[in-house]
C-alpha atoms as a PDB file:
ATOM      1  CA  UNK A   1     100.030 151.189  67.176  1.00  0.00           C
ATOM      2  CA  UNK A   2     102.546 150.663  64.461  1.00  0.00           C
ATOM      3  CA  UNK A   3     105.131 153.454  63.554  1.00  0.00           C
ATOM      4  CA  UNK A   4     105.012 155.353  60.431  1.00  0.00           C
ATOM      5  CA  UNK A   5     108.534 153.975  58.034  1.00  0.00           C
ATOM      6  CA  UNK A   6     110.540 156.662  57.782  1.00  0.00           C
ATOM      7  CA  UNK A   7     113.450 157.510  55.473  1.00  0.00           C
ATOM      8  CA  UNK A   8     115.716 158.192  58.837  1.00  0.00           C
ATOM      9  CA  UNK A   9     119.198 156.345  58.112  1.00  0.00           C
ATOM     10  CA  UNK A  10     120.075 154.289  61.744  1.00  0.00           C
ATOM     11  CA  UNK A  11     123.766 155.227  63.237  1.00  0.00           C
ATOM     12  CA  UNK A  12     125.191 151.416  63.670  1.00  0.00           C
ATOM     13  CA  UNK A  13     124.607 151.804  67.311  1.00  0.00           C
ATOM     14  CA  UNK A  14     120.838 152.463  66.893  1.00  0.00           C
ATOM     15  CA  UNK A  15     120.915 149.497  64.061  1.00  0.00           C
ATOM     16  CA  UNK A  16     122.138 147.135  66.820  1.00  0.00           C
ATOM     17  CA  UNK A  17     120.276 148.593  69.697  1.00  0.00           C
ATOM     18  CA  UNK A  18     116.754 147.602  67.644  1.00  0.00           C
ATOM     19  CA  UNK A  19     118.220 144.159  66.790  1.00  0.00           C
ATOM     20  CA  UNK A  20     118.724 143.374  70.357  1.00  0.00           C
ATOM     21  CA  UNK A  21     115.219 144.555  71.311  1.00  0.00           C
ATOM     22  CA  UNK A  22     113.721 142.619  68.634  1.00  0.00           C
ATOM     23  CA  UNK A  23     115.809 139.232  69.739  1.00  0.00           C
ATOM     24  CA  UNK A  24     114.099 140.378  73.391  1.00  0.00           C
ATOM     25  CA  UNK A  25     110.164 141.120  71.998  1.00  0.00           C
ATOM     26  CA  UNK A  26     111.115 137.439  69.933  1.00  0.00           C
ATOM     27  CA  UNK A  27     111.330 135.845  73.346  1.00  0.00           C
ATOM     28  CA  UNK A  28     107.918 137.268  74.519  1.00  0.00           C
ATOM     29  CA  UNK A  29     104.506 135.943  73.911  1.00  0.00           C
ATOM     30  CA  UNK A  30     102.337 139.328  73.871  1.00  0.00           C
ATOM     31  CA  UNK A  31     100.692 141.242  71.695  1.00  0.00           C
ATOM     32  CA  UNK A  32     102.934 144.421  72.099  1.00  0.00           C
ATOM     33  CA  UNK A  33     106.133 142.687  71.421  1.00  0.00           C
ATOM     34  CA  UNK A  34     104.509 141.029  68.127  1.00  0.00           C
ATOM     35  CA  UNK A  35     103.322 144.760  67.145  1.00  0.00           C
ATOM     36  CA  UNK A  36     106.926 146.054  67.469  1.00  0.00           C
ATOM     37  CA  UNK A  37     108.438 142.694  65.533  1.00  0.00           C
ATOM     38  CA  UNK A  38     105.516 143.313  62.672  1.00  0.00           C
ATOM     39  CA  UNK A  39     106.420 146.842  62.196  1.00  0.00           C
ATOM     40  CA  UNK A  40     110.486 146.521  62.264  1.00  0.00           C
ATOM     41  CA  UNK A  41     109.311 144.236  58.871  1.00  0.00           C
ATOM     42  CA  UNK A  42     108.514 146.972  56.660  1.00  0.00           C
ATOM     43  CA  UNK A  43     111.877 148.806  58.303  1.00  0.00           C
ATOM     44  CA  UNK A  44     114.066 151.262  55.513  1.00  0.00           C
ATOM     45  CA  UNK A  45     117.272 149.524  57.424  1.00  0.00           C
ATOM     46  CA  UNK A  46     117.155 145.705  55.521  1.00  0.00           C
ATOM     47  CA  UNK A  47     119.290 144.081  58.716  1.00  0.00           C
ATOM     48  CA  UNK A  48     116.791 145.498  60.620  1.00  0.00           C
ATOM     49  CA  UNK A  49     114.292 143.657  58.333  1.00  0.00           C
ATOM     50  CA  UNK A  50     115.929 140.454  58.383  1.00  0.00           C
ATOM     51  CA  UNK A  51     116.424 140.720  62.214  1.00  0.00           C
ATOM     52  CA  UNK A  52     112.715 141.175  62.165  1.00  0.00           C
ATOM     53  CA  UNK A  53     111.796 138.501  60.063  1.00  0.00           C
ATOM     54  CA  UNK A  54     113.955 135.741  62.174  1.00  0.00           C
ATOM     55  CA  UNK A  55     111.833 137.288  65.611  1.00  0.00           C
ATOM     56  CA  UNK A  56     108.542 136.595  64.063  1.00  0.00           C
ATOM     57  CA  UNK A  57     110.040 133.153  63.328  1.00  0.00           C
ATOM     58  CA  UNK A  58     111.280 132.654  66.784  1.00  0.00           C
ATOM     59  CA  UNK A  59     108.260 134.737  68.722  1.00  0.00           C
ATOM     60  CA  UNK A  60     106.761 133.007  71.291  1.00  0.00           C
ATOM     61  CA  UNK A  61     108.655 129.656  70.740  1.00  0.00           C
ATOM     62  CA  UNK A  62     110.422 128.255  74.269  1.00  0.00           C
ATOM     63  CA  UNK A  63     113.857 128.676  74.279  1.00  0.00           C
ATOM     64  CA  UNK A  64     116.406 125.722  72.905  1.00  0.00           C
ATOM     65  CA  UNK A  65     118.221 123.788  75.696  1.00  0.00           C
ATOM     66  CA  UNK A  66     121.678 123.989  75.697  1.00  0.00           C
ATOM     67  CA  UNK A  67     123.301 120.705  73.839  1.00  0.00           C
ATOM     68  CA  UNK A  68     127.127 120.905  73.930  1.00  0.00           C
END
């Protein structure tokens, strides 16, 4: 189920708290984590919308090896 968009304006602490959860669903391959990355892109907060548009970019993908 995808939340309702509300007109709620994030503290910076709840901005970044949802930016690190969608870098965490990004790293997942299931359904639930997708839902929560889909519905973070129609988010009133536009970092939150860009953070949510890089996770459906990077959702599922294996992680990048470490080159130095």
């Amino acid at each position: 189920m995808v939340p309702a968009i509300t007109n709620v304006v994030l503290s910076a602490e709840e901005r970044a708290a949802e930016i690190d959860r969608l870098q965490d669903w990004s790293m997942n391959d299931d359904a639930e984590s997708l839902n929560h990355i889909v519905a973070d892109l129609t988010s009133p907060e536009k970092e939150i919308r860009e953070a949510a548009l890089e996770a459906t970019k990077q959702f599922g993908s294996p992680p990048m090896p470490f080159r130095p």
